[in-house]
PDB file of N, CA and C in Angstrom:
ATOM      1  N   UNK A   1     130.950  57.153 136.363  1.00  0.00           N
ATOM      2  CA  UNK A   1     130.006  56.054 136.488  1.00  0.00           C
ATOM      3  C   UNK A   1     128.946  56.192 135.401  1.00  0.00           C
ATOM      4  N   UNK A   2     128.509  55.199 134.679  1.00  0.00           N
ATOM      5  CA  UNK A   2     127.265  55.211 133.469  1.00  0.00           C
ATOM      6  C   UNK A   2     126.557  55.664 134.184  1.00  0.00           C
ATOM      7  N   UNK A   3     125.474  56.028 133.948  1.00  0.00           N
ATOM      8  CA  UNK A   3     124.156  56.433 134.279  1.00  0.00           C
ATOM      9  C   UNK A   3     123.363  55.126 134.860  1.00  0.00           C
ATOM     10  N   UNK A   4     122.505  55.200 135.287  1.00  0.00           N
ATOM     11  CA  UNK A   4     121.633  53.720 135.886  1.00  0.00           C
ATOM     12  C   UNK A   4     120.151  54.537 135.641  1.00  0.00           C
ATOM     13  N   UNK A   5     119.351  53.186 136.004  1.00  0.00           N
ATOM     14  CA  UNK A   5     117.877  53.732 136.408  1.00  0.00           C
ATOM     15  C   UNK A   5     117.601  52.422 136.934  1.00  0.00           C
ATOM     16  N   UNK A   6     116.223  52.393 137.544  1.00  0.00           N
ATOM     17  CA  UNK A   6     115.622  51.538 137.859  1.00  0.00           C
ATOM     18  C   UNK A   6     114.632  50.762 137.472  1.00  0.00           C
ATOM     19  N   UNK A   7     114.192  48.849 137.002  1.00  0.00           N
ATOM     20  CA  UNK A   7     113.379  48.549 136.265  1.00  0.00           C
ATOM     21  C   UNK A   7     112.632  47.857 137.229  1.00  0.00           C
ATOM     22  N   UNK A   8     111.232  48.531 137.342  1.00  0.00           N
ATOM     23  CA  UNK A   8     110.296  47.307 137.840  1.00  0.00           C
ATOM     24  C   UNK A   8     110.466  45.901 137.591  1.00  0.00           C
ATOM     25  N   UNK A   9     110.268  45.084 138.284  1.00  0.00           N
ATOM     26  CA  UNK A   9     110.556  43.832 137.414  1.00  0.00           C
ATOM     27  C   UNK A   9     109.506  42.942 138.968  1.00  0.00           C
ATOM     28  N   UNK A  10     108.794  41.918 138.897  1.00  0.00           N
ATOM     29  CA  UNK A  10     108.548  41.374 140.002  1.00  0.00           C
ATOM     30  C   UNK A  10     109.418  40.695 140.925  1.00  0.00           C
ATOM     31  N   UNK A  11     109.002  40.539 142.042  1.00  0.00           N
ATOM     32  CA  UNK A  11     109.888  39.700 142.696  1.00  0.00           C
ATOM     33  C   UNK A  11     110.094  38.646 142.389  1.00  0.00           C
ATOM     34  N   UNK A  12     109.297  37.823 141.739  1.00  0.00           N
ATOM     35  CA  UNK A  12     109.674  36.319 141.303  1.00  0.00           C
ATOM     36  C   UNK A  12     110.704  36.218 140.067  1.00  0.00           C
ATOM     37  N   UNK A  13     110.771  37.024 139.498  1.00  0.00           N
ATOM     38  CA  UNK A  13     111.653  37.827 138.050  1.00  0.00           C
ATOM     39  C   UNK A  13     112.823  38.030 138.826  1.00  0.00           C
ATOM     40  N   UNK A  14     112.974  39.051 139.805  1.00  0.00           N
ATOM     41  CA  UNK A  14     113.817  39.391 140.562  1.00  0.00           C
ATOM     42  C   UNK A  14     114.448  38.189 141.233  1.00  0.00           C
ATOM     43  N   UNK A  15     114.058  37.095 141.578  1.00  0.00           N
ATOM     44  CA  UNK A  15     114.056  35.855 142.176  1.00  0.00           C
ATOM     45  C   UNK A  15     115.549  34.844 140.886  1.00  0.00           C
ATOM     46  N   UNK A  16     114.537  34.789 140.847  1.00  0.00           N
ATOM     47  CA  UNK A  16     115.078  34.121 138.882  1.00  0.00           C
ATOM     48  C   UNK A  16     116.560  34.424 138.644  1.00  0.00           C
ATOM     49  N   UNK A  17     116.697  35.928 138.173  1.00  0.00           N
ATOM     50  CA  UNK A  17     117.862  36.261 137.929  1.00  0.00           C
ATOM     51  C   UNK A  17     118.599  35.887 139.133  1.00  0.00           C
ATOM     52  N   UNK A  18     118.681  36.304 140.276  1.00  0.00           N
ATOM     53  CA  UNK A  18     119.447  35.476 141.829  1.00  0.00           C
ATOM     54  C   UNK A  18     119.446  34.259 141.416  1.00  0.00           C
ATOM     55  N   UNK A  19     119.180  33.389 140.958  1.00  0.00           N
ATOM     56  CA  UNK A  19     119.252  32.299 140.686  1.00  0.00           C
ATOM     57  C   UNK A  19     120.235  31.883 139.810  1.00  0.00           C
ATOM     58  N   UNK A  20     120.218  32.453 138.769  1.00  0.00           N
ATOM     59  CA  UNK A  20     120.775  32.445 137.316  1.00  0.00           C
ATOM     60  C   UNK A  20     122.062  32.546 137.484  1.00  0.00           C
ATOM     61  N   UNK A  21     122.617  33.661 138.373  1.00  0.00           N
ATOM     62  CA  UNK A  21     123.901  34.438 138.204  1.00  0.00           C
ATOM     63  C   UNK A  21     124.711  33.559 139.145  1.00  0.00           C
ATOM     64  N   UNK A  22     126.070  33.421 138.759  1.00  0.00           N
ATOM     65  CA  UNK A  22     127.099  33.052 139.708  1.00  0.00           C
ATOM     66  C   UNK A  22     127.366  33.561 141.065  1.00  0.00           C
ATOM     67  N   UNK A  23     128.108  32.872 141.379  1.00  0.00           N
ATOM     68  CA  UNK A  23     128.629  33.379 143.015  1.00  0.00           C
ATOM     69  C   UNK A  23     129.637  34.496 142.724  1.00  0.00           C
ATOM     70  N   UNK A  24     128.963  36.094 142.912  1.00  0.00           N
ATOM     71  CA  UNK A  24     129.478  37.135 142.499  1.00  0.00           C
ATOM     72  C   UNK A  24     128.734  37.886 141.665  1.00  0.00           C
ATOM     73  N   UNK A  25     128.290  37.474 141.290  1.00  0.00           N
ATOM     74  CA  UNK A  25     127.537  38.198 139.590  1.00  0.00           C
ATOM     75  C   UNK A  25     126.562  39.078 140.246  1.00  0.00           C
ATOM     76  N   UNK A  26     126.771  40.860 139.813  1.00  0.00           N
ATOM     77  CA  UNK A  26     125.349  41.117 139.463  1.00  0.00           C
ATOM     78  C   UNK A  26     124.180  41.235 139.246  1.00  0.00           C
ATOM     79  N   UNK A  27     123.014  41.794 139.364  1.00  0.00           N
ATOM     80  CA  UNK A  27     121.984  41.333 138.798  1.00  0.00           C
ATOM     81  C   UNK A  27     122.105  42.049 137.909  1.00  0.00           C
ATOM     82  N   UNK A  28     123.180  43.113 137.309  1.00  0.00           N
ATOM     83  CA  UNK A  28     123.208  43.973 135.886  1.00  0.00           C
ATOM     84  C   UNK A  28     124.294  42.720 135.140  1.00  0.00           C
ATOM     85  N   UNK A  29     124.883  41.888 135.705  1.00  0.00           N
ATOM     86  CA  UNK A  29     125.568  40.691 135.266  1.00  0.00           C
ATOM     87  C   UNK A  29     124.714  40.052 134.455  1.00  0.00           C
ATOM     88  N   UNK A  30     123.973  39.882 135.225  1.00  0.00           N
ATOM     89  CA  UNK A  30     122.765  38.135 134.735  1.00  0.00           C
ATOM     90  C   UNK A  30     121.558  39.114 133.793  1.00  0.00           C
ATOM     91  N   UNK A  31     121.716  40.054 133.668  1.00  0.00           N
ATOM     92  CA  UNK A  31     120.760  40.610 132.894  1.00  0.00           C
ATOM     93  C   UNK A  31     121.695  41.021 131.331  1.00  0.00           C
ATOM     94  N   UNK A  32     122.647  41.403 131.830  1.00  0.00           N
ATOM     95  CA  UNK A  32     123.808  41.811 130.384  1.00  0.00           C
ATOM     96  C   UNK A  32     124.081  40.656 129.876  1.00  0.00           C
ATOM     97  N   UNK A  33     124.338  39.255 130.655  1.00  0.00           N
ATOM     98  CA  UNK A  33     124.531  38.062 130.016  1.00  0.00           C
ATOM     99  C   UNK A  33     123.022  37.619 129.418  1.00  0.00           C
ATOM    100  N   UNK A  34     122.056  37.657 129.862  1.00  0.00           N
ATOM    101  CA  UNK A  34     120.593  37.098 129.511  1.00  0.00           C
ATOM    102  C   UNK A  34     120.526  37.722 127.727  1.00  0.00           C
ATOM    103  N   UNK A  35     120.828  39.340 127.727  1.00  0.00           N
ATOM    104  CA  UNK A  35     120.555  40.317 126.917  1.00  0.00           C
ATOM    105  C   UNK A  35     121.438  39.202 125.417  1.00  0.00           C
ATOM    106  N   UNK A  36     122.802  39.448 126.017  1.00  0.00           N
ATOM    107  CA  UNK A  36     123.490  39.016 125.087  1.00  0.00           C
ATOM    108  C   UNK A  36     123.018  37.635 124.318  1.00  0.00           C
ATOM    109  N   UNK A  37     122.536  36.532 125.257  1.00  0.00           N
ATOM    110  CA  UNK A  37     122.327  35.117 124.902  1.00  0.00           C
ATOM    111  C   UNK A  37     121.218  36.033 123.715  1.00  0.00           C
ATOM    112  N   UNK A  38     120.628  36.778 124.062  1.00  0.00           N
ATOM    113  CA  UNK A  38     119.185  36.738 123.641  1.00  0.00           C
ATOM    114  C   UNK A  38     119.328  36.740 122.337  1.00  0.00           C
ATOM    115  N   UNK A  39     119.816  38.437 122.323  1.00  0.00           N
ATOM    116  CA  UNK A  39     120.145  38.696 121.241  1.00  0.00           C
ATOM    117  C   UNK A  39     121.048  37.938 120.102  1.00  0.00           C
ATOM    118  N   UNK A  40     121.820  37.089 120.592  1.00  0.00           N
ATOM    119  CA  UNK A  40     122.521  36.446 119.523  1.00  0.00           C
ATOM    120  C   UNK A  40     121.991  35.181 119.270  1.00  0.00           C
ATOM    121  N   UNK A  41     120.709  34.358 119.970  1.00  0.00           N
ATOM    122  CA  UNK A  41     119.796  34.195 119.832  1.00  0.00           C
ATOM    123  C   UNK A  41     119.041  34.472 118.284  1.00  0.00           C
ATOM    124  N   UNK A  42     118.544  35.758 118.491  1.00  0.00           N
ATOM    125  CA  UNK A  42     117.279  36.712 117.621  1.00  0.00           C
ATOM    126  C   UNK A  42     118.525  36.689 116.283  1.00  0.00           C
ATOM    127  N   UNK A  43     120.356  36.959 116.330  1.00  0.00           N
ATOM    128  CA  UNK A  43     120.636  37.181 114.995  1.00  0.00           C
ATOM    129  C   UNK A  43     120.832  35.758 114.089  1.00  0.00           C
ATOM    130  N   UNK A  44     120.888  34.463 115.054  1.00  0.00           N
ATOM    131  CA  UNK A  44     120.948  33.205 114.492  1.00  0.00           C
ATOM    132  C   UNK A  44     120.084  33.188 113.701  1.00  0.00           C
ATOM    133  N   UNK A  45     118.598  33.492 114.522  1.00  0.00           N
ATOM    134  CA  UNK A  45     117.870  33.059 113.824  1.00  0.00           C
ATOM    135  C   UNK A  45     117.344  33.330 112.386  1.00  0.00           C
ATOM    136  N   UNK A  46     117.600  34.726 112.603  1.00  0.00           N
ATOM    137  CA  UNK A  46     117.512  35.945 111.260  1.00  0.00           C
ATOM    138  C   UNK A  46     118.293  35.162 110.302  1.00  0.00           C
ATOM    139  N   UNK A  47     119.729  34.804 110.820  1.00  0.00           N
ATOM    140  CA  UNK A  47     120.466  34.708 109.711  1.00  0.00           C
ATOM    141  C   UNK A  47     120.137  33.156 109.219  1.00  0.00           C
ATOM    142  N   UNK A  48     119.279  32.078 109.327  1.00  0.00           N
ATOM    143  CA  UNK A  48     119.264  30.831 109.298  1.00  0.00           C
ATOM    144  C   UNK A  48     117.718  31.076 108.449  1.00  0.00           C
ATOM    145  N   UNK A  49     116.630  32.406 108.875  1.00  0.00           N
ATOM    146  CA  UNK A  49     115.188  32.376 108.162  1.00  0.00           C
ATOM    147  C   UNK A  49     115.467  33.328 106.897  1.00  0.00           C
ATOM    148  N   UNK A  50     117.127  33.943 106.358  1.00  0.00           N
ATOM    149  CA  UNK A  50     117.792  34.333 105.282  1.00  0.00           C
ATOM    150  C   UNK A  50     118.027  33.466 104.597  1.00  0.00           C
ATOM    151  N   UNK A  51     118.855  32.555 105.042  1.00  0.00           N
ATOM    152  CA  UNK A  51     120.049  31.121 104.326  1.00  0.00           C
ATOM    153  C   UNK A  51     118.263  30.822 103.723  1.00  0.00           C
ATOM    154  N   UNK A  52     117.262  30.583 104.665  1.00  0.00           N
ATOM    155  CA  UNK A  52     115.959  29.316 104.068  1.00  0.00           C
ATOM    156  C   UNK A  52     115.515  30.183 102.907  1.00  0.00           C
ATOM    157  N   UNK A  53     115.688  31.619 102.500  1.00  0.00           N
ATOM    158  CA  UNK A  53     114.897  32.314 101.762  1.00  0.00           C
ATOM    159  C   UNK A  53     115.483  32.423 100.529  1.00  0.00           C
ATOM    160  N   UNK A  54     117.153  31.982 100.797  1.00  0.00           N
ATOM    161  CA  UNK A  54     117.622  31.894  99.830  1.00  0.00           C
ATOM    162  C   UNK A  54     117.345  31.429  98.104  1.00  0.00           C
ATOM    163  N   UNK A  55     117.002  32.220  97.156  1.00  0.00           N
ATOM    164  CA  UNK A  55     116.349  31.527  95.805  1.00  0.00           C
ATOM    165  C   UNK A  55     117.864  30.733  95.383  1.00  0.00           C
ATOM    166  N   UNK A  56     117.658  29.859  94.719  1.00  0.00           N
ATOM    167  CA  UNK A  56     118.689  28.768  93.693  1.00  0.00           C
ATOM    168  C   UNK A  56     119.701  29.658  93.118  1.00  0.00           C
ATOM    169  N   UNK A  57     119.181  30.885  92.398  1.00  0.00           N
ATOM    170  CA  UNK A  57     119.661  32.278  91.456  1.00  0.00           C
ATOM    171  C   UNK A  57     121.170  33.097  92.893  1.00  0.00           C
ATOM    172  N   UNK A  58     120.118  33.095  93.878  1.00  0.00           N
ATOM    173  CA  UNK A  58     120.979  34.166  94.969  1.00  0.00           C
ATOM    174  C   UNK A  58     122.301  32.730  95.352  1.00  0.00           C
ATOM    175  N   UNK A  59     121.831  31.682  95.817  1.00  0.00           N
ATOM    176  CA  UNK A  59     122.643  30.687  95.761  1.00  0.00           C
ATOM    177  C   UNK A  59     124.253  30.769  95.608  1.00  0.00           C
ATOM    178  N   UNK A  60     123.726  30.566  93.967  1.00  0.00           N
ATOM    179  CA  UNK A  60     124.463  30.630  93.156  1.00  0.00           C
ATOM    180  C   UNK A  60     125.885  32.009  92.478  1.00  0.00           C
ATOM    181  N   UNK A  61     124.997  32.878  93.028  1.00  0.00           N
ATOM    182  CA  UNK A  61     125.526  34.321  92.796  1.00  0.00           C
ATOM    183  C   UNK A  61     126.726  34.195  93.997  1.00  0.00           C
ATOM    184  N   UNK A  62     126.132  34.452  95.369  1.00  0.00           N
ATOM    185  CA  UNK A  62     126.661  33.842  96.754  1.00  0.00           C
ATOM    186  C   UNK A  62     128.039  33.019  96.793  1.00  0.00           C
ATOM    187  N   UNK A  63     127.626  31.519  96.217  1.00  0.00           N
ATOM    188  CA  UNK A  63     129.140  30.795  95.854  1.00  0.00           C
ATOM    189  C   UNK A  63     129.783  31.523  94.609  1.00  0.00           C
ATOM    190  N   UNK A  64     129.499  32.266  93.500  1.00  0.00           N
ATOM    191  CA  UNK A  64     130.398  32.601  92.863  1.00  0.00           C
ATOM    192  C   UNK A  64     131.364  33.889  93.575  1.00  0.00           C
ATOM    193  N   UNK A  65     130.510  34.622  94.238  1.00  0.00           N
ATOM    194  CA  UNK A  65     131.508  35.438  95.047  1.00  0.00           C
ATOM    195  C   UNK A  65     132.602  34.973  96.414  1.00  0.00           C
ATOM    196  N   UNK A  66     131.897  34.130  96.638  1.00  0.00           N
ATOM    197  CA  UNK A  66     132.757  33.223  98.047  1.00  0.00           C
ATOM    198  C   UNK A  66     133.992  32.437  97.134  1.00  0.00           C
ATOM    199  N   UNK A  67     133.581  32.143  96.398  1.00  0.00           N
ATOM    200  CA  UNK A  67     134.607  32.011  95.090  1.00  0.00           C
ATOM    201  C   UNK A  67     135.961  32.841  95.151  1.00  0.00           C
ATOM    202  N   UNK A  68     135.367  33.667  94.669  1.00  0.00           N
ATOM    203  CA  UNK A  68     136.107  34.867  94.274  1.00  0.00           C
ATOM    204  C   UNK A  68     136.759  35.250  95.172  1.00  0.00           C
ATOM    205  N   UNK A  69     136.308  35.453  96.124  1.00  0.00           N
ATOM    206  CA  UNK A  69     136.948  36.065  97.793  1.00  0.00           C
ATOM    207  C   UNK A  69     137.613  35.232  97.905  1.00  0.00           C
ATOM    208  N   UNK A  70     137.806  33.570  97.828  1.00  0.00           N
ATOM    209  CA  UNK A  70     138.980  32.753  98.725  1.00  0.00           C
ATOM    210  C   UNK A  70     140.006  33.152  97.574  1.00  0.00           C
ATOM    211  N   UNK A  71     139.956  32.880  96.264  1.00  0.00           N
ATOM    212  CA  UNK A  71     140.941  33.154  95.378  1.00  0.00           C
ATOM    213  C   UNK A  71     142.033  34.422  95.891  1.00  0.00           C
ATOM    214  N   UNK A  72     141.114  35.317  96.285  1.00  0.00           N
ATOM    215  CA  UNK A  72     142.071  36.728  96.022  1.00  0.00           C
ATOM    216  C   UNK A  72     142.909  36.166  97.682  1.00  0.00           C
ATOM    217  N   UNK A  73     142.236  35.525  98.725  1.00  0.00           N
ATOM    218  CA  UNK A  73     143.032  35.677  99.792  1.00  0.00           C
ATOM    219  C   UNK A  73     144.042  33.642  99.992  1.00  0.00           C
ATOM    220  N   UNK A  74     143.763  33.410  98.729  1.00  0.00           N
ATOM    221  CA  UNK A  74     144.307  32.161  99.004  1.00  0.00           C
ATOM    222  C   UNK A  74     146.285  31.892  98.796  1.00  0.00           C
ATOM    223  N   UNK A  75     146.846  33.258  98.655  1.00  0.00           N
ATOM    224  CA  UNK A  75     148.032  33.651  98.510  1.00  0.00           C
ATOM    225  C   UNK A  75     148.822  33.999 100.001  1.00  0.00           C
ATOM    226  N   UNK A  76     147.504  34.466 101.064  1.00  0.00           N
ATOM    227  CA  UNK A  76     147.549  35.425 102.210  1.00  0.00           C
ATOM    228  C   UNK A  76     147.940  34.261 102.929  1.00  0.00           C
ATOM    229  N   UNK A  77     147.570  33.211 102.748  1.00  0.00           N
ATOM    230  CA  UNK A  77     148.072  32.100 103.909  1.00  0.00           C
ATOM    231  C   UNK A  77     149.166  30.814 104.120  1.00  0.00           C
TER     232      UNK A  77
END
């Protein structure tokens, strides 16, 4: 068995997640699913406040390699 511990959390918090989760689910369910949304969430966003930071120069560099990469695998399919 993993290890566990226990997280304070309030009852109305505690409430919430009962709410959230399916008929069956966990509350380590609705918290591993919450985690996950979150986080992939937090990497969208990273990767979308990258794409905006993008200079014209990196752009450009970017499509010449995406370039390059379909070429070498455009035989593979």
């Amino acid at each position: 068995m993993a290890d566990v511990t226990t997280m304070k959390i309030t009852a109305a918090t505690r409430d919430r997640l009962r709410a959230l989760g399916a008929e069956g689910d966990s509350l380590e369910d609705v918290v591993v699913a919450a985690l996950d949304s979150y986080e992939s969430q937090q990497f969208w966003a990273e990767a979308e406040a990258a794409a905006a930071a993008e200079t014209p120069e990196q752009r450009a560099e970017r499509k010449r390699i995406e370039t390059e990469v379909d070429a070498w695998t455009d035989g593979l399919r």
